[in-house]
C-alpha atoms as a PDB file:
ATOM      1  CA  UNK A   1      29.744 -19.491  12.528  1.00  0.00           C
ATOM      2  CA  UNK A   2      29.438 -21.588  15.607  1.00  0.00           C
ATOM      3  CA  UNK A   3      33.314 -21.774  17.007  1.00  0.00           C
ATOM      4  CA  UNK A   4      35.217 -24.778  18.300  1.00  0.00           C
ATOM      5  CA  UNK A   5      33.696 -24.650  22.018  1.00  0.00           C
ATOM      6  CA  UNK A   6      30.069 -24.799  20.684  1.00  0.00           C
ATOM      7  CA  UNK A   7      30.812 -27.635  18.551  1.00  0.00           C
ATOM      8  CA  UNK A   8      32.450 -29.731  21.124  1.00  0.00           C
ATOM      9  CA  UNK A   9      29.375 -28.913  23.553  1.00  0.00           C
ATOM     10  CA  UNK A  10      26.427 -29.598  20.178  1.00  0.00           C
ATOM     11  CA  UNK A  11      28.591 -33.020  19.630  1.00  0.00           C
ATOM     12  CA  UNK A  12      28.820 -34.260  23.189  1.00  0.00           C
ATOM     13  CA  UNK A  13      24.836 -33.398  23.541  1.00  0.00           C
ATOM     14  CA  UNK A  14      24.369 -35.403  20.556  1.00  0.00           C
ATOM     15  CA  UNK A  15      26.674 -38.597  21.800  1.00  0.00           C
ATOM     16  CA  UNK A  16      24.650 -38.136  24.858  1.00  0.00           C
ATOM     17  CA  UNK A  17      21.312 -38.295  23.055  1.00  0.00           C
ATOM     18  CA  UNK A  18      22.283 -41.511  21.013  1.00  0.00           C
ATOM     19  CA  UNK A  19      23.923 -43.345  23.850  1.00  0.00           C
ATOM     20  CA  UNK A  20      21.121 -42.862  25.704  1.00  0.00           C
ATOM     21  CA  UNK A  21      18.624 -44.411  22.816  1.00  0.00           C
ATOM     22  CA  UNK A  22      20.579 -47.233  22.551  1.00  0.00           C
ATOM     23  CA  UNK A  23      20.364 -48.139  26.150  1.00  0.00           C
ATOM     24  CA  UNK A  24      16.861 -47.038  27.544  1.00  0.00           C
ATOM     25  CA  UNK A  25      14.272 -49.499  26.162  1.00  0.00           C
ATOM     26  CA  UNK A  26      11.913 -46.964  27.627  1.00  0.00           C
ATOM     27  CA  UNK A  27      10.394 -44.398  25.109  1.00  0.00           C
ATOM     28  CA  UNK A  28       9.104 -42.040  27.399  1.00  0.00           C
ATOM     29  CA  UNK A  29      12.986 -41.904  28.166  1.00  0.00           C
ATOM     30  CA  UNK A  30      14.191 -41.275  24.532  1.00  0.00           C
ATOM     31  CA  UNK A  31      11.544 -38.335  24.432  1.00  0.00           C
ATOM     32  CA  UNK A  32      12.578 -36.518  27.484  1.00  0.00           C
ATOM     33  CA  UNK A  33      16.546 -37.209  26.497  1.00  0.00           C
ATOM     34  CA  UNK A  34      15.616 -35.629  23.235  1.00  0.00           C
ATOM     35  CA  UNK A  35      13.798 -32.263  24.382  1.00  0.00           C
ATOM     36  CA  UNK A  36      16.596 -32.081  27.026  1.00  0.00           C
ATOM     37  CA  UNK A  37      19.000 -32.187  24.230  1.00  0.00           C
ATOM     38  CA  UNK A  38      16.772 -29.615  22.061  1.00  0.00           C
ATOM     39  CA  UNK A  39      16.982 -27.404  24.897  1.00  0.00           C
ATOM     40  CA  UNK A  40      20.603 -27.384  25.243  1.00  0.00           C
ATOM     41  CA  UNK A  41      21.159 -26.881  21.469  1.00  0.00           C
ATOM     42  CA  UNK A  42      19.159 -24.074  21.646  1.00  0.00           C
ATOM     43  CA  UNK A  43      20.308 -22.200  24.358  1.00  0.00           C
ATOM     44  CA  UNK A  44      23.556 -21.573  22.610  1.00  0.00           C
ATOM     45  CA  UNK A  45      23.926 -17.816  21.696  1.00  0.00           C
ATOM     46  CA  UNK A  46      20.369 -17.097  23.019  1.00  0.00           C
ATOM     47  CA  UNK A  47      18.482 -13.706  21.850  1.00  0.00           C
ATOM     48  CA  UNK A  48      17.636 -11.648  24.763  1.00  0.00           C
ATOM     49  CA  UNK A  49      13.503 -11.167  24.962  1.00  0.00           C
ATOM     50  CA  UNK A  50      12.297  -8.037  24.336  1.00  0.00           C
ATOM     51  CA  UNK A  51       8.502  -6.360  25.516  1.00  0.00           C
ATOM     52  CA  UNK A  52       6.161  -6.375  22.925  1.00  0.00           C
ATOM     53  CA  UNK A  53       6.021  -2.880  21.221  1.00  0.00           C
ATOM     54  CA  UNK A  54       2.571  -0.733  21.460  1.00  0.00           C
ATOM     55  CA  UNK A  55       1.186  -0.087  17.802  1.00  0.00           C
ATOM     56  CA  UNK A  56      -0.878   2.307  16.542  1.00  0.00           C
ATOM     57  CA  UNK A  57      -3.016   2.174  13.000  1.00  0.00           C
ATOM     58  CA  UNK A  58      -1.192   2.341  10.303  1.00  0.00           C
ATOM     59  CA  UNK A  59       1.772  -0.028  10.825  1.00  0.00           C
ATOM     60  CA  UNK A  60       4.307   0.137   8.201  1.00  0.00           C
ATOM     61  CA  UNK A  61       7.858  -2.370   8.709  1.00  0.00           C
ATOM     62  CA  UNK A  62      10.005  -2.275   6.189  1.00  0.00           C
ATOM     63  CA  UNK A  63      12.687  -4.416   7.898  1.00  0.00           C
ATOM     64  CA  UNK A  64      15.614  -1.613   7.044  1.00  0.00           C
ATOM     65  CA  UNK A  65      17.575  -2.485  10.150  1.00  0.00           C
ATOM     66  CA  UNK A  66      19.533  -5.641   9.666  1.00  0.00           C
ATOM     67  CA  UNK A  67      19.641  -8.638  11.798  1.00  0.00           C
ATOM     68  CA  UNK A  68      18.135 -12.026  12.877  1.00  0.00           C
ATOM     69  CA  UNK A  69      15.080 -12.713  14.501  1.00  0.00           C
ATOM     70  CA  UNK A  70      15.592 -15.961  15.916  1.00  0.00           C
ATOM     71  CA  UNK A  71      12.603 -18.894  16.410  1.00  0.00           C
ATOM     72  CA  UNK A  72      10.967 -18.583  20.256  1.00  0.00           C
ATOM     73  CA  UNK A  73       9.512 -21.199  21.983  1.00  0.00           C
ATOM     74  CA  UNK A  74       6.985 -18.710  22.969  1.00  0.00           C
ATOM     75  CA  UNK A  75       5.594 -15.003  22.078  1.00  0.00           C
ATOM     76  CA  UNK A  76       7.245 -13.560  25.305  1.00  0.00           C
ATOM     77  CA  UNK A  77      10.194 -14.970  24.264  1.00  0.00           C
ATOM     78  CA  UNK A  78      10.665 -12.768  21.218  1.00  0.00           C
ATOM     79  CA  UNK A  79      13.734 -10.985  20.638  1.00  0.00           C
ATOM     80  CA  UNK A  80      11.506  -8.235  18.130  1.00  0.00           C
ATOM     81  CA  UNK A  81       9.395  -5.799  19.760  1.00  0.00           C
ATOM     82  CA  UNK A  82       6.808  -6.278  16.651  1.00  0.00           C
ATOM     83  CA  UNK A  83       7.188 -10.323  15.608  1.00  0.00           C
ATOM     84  CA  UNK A  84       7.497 -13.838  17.202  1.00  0.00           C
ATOM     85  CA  UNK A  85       8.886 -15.980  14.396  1.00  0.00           C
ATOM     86  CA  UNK A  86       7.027 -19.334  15.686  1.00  0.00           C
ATOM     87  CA  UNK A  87       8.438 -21.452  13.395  1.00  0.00           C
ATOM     88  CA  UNK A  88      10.938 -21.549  10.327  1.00  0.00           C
ATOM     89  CA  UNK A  89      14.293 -21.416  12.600  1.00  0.00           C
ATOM     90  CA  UNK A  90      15.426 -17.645  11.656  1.00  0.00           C
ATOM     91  CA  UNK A  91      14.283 -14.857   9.900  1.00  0.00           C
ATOM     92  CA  UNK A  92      16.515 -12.602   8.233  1.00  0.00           C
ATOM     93  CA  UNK A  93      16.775  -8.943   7.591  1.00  0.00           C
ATOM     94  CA  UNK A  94      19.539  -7.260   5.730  1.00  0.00           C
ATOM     95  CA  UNK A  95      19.748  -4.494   2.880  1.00  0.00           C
ATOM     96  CA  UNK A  96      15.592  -3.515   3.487  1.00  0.00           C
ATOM     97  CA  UNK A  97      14.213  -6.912   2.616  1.00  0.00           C
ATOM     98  CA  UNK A  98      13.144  -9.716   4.833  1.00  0.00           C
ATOM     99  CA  UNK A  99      14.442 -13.497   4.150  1.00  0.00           C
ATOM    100  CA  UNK A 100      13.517 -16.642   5.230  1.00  0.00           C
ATOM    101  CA  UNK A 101      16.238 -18.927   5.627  1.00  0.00           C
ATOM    102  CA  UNK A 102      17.926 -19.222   2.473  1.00  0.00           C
ATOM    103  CA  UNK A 103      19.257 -22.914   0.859  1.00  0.00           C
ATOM    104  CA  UNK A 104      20.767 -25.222   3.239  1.00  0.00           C
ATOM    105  CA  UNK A 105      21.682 -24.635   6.989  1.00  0.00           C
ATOM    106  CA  UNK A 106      25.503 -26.051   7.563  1.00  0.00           C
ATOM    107  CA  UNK A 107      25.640 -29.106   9.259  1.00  0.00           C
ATOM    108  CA  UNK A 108      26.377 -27.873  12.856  1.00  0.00           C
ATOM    109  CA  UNK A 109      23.503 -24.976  12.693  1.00  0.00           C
ATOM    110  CA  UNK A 110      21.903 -24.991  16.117  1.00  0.00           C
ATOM    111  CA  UNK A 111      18.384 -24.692  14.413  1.00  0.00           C
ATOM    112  CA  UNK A 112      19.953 -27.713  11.703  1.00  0.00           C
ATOM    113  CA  UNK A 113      20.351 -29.692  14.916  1.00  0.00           C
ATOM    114  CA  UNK A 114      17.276 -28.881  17.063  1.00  0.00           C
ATOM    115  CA  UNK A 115      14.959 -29.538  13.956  1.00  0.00           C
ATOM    116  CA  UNK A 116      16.831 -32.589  12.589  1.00  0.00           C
ATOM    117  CA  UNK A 117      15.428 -34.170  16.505  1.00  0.00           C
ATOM    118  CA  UNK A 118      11.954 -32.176  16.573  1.00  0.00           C
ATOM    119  CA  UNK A 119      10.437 -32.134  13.339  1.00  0.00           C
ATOM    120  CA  UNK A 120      12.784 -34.082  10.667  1.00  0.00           C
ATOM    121  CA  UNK A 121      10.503 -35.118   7.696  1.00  0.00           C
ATOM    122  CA  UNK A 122       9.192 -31.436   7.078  1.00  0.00           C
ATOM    123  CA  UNK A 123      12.672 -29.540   7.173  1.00  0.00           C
ATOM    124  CA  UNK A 124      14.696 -32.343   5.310  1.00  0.00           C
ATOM    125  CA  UNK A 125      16.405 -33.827   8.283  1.00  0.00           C
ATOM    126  CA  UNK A 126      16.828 -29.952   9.807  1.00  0.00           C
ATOM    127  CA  UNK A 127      18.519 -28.627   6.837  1.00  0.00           C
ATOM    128  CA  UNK A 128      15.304 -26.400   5.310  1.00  0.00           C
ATOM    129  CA  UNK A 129      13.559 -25.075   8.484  1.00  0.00           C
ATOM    130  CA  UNK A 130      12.175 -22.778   6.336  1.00  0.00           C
ATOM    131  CA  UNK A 131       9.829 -24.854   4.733  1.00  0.00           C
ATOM    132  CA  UNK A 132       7.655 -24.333   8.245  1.00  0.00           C
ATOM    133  CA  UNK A 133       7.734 -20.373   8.551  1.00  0.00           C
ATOM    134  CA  UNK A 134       5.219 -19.118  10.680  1.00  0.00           C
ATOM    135  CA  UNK A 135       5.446 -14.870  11.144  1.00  0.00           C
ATOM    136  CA  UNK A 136       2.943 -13.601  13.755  1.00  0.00           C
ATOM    137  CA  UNK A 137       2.811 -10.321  15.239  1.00  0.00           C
ATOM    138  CA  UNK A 138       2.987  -9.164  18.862  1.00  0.00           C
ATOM    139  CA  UNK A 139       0.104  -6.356  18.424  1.00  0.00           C
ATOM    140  CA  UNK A 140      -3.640  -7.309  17.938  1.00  0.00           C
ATOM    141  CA  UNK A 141      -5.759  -6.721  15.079  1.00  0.00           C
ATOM    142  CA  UNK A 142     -10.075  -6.937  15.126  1.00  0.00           C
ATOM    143  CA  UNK A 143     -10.658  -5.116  11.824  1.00  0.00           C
ATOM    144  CA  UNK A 144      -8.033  -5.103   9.666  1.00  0.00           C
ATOM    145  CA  UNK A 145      -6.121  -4.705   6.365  1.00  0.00           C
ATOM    146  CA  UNK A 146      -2.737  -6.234   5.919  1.00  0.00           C
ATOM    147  CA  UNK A 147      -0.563  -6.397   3.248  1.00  0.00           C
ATOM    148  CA  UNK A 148       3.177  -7.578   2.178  1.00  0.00           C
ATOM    149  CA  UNK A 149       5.281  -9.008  -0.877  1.00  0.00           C
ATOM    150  CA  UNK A 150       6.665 -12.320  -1.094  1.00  0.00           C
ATOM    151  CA  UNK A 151       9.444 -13.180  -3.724  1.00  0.00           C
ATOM    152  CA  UNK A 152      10.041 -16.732  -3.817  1.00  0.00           C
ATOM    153  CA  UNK A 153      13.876 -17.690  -5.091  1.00  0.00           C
ATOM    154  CA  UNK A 154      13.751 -21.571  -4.577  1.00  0.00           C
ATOM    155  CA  UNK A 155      11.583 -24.227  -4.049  1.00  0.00           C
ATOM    156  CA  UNK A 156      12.303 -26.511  -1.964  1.00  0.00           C
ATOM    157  CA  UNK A 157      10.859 -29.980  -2.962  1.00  0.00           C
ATOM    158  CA  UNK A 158      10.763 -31.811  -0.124  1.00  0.00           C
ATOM    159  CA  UNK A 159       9.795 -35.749   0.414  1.00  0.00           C
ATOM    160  CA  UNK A 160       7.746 -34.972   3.353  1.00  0.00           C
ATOM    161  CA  UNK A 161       3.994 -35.826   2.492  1.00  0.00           C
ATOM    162  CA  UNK A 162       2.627 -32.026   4.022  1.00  0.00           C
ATOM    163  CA  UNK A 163       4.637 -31.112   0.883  1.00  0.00           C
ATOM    164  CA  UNK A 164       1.111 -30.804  -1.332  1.00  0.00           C
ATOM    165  CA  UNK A 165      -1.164 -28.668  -3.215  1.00  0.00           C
ATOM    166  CA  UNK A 166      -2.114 -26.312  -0.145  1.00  0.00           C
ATOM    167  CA  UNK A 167       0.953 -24.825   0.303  1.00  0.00           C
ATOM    168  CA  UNK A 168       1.440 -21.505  -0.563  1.00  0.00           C
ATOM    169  CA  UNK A 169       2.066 -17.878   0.383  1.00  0.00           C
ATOM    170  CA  UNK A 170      -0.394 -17.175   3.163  1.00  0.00           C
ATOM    171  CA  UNK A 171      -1.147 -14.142   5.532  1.00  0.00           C
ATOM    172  CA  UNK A 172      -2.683 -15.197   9.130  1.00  0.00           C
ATOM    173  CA  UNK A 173      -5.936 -12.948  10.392  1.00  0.00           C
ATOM    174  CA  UNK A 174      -7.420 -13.124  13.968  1.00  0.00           C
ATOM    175  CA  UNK A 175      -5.095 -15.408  14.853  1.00  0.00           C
ATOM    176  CA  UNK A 176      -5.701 -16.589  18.484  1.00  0.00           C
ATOM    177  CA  UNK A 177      -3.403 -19.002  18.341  1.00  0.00           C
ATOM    178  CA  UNK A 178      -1.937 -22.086  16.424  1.00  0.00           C
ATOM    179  CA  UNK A 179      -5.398 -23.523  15.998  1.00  0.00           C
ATOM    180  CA  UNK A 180      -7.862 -21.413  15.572  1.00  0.00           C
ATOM    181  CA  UNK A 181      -7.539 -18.007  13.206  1.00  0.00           C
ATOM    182  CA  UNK A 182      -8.713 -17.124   9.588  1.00  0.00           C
ATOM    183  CA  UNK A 183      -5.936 -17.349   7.096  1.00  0.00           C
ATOM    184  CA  UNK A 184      -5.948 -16.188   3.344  1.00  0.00           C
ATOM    185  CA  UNK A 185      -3.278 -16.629   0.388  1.00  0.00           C
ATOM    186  CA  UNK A 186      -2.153 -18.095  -2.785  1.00  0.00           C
ATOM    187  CA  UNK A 187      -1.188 -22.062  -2.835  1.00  0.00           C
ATOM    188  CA  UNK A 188       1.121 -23.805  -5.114  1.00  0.00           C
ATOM    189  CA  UNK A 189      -1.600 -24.880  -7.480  1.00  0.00           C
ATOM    190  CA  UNK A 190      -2.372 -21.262  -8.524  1.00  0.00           C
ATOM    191  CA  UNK A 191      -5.439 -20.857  -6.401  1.00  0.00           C
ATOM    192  CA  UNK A 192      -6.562 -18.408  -4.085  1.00  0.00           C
ATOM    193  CA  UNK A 193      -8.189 -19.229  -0.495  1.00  0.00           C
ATOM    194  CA  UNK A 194      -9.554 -18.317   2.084  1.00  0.00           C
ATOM    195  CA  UNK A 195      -9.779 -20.678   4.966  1.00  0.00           C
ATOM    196  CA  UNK A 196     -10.857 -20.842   9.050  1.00  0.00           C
ATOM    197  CA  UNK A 197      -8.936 -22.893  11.114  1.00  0.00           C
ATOM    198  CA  UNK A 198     -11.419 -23.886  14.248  1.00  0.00           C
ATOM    199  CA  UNK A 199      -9.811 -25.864  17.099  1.00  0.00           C
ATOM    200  CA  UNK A 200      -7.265 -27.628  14.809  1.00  0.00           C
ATOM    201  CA  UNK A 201      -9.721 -28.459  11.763  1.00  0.00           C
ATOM    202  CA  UNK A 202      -9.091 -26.316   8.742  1.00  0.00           C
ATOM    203  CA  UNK A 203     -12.700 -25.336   6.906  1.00  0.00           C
ATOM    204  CA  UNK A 204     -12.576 -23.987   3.206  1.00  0.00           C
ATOM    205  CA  UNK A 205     -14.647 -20.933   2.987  1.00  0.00           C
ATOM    206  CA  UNK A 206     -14.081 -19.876  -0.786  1.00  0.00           C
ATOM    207  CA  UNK A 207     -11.244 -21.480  -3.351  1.00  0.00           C
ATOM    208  CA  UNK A 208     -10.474 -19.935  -6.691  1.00  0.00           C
ATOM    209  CA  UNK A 209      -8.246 -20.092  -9.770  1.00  0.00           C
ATOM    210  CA  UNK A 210      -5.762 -17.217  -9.519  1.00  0.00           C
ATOM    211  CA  UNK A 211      -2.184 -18.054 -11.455  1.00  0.00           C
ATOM    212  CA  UNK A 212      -2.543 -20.170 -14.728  1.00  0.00           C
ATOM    213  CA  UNK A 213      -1.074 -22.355 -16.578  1.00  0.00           C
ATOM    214  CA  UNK A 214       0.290 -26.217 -16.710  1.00  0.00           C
ATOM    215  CA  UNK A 215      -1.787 -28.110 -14.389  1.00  0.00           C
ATOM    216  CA  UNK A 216      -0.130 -28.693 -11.554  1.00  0.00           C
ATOM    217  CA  UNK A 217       1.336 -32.145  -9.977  1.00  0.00           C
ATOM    218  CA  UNK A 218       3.354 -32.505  -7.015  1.00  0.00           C
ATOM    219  CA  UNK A 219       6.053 -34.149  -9.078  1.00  0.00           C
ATOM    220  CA  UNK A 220       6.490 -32.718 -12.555  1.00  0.00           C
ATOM    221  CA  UNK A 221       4.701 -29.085 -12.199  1.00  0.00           C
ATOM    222  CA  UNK A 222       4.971 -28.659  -7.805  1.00  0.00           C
ATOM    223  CA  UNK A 223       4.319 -24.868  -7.964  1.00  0.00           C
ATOM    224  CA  UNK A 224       2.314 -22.082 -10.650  1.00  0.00           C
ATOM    225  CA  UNK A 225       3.583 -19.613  -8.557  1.00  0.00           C
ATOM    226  CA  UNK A 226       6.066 -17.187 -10.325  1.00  0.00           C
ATOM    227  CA  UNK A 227      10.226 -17.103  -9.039  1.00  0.00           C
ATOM    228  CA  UNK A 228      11.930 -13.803  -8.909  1.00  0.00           C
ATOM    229  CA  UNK A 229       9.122 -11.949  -8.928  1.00  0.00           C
ATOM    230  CA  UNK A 230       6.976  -9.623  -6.276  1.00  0.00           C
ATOM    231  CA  UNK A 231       3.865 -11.079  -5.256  1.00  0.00           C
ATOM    232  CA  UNK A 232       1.506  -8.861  -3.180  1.00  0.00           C
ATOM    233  CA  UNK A 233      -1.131 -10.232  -0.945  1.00  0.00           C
ATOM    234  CA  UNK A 234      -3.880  -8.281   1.171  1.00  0.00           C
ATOM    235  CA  UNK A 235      -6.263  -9.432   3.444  1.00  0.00           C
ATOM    236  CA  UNK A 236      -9.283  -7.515   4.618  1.00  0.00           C
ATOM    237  CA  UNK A 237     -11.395  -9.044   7.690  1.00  0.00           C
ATOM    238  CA  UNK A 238     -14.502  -7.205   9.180  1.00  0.00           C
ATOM    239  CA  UNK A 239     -17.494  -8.051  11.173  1.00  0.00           C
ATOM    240  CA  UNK A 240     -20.453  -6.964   9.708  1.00  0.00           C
ATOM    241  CA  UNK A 241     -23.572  -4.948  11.647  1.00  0.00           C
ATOM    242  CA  UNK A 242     -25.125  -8.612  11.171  1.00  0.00           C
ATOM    243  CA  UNK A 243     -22.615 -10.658  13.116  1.00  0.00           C
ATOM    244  CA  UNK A 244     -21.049 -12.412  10.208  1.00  0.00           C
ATOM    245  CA  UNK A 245     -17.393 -12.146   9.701  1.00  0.00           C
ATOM    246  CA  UNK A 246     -16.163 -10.620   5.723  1.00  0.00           C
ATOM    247  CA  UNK A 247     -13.225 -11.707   4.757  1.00  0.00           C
ATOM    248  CA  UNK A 248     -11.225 -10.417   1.330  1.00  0.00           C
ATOM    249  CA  UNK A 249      -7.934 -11.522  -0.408  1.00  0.00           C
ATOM    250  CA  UNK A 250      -5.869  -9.009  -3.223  1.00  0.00           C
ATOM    251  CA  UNK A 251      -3.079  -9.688  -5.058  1.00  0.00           C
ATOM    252  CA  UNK A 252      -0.643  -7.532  -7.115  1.00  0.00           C
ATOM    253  CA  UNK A 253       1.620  -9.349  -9.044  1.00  0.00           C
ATOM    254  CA  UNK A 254       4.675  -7.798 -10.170  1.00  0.00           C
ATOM    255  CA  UNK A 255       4.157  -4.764  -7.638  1.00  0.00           C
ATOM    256  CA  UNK A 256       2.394  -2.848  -9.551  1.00  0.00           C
ATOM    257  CA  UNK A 257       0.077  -1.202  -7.090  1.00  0.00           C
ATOM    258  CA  UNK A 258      -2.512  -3.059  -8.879  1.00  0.00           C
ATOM    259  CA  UNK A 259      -4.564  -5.133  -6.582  1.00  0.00           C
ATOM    260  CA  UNK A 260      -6.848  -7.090  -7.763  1.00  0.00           C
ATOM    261  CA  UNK A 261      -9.732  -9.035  -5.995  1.00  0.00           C
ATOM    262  CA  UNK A 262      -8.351 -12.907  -6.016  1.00  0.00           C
ATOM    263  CA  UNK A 263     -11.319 -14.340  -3.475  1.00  0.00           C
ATOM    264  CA  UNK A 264     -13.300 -13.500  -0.925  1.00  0.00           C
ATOM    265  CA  UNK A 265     -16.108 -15.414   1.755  1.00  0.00           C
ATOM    266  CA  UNK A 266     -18.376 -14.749   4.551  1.00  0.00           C
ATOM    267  CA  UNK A 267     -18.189 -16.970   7.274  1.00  0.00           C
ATOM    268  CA  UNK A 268     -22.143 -16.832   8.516  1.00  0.00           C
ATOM    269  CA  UNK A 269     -21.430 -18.982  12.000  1.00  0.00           C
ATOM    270  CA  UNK A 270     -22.792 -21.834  10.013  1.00  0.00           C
ATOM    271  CA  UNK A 271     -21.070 -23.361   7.737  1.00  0.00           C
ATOM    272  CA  UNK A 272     -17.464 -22.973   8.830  1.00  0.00           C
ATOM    273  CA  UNK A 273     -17.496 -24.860  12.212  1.00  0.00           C
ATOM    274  CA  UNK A 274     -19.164 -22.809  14.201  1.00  0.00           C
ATOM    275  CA  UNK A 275     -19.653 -19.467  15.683  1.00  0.00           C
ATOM    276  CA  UNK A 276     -17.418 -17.151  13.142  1.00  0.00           C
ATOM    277  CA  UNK A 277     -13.842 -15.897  14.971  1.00  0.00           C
ATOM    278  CA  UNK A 278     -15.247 -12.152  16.173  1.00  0.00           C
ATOM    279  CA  UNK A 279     -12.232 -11.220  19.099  1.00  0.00           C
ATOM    280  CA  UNK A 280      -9.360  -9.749  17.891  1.00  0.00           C
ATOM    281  CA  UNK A 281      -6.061 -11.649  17.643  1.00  0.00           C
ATOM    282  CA  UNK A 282      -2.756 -11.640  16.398  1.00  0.00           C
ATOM    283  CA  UNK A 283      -1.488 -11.049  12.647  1.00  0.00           C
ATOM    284  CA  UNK A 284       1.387 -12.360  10.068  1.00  0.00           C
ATOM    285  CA  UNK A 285       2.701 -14.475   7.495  1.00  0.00           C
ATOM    286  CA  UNK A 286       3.203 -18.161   6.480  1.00  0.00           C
ATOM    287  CA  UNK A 287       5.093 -19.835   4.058  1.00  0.00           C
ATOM    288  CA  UNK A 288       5.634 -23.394   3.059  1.00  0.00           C
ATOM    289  CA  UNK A 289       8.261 -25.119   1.496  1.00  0.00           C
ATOM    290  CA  UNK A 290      10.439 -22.815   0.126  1.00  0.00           C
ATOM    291  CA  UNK A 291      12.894 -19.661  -0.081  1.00  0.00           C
ATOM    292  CA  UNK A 292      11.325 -16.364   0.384  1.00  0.00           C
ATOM    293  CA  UNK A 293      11.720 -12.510   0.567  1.00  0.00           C
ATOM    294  CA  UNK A 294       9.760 -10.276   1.819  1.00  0.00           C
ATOM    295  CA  UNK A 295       9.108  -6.588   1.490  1.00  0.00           C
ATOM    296  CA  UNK A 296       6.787  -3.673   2.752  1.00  0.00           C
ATOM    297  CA  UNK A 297       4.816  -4.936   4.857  1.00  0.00           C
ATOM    298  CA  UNK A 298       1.904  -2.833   6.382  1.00  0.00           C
ATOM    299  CA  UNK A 299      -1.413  -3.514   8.942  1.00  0.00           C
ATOM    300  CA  UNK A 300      -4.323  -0.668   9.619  1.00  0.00           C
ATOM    301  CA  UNK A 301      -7.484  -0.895  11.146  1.00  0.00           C
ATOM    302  CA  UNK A 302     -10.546  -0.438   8.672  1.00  0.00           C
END
């Protein structure tokens, strides 16, 4: 809970912020008043930074010690050894099982506040920063197989149009950074993808019916995928003796153990936007749009 200080010091920040809107004509202005004001939010209760941890092959987290893992403006900034959570506010560990943020943050959350100024449309006025998660991990991965179940518990309809059919439950793979990685998952319409992200532009490489049932529609049927219940995903990258770049998706649904082939692609250098994505980078998660747990997840070189 933030105490009686903190809130005197969030509300003066914000009279500060809206007195200052209201009088500077200038929008440059507003901006820089509004990052200052960010910045002050979030310095409150601060996690210290920690040094990124060496990892060997295999890497098994199975988030048993409990905590928060706070959002970073950068990876350096981390508080975990092993993960920079670059977006989704916190990220939650307690009793074994990892959590985004779950339902509504209370009014006078710090990460309510800073998102209700950064990014308001996708996180419902800063209440569901959690519909943005974005899990990436400190250690680097060429050729690699990672794995982890999801659990969704809610979802969180939101008005903001990036609220669509490609949303989903989504593991990141050579990710160099925001814009340019593979990613592969399962999206709210029931299909599986695999997709390169080159310089900002996202390129489908292979799309395929996975989960069945009622079409869906962002309105009356905005998700196939199953509540309550643990989803596995896997994603295999390699580059082949030939240059091109394999990539793989399996699911388990219900964790079984049994994981099944849901999609896979070869990005040739051709077709995809260019040259395929051959240096190693950075691994992790994404979700969008709603509550999530998460459990066992693992990384190994193949």
């Amino acid at each position: 809970m933030i105490n009686k200080n903190k809130k005197i010091i969030i509300l003066a920040a914000i009279s500060i912020l809206f007195l200052a809107i209201l009088t500077w004509g200038d929008f440059q202005a507003k901006v820089l008043v509004k990052k200052a004001i960010v910045k002050t939010i979030l310095s409150i209760d601060n996690q210290m930074a920690s040094v990124a941890a060496i990892i060997n092959s295999p890497f098994y987290y199975i988030f048993k010690v409990n905590g928060i893992l706070d959002e970073a403006g950068k990876m350096d900034d981390s508080s975990s050894p092993y993960f920079w959570l670059n977006s989704g506010g916190q990220f939650i560990l307690i009793d074994g099982i990892g959590k985004t943020v779950q339902g509504e943050l209370g009014k006078f959350n710090k990460w309510r506040l800073a998102y209700a100024s950064s990014n308001p449309v996708d996180t419902d006025n800063g209440y569901h920063p959690q519909n943005i998660l974005r899990l990436v991990t400190r250690s680097k991965w060429q050729n690699l197989r990672q794995e982890i179940y999801y659990r969704i518990t809610k979802d969180n309809l939101s008005a903001s149009p990036n609220r669509n059919a490609s949303n989903g439950l989504l593991l990141f793979n050579r990710y160099l950074n925001g814009n340019n990685l593979y990613y592969a998952g399962i999206r709210v319409d029931g299909t599986a993808v695999i997709k390169k992200k080159i310089n900002g532009t996202y390129y489908t490489m292979a799309q395929k019916p996975f989960f069945s049932g009622v079409k869906y529609d962002i309105n009356t049927n905005p998700s196939l995928l199953p509540k309550n219940i643990w989803i596995g995903l896997r994603s295999e990258v390699k580059t082949n003796n030939d240059g091109t770049v394999s990539v793989r998706l399996f699911a388990d649904n219900g964790k079984t153990g049994n994981w099944v082939l849901a999609v896979e692609a070869k990005d040739d250098g051709k077709s995809y936007g260019g040259a395929p994505i051959l240096n190693e980078g950075y691994a992790g998660v994404r979700t969008d749009f709603m509550d999530v747990e998460f459990d066992d997840y693992a990384i190994r070189n193949i």
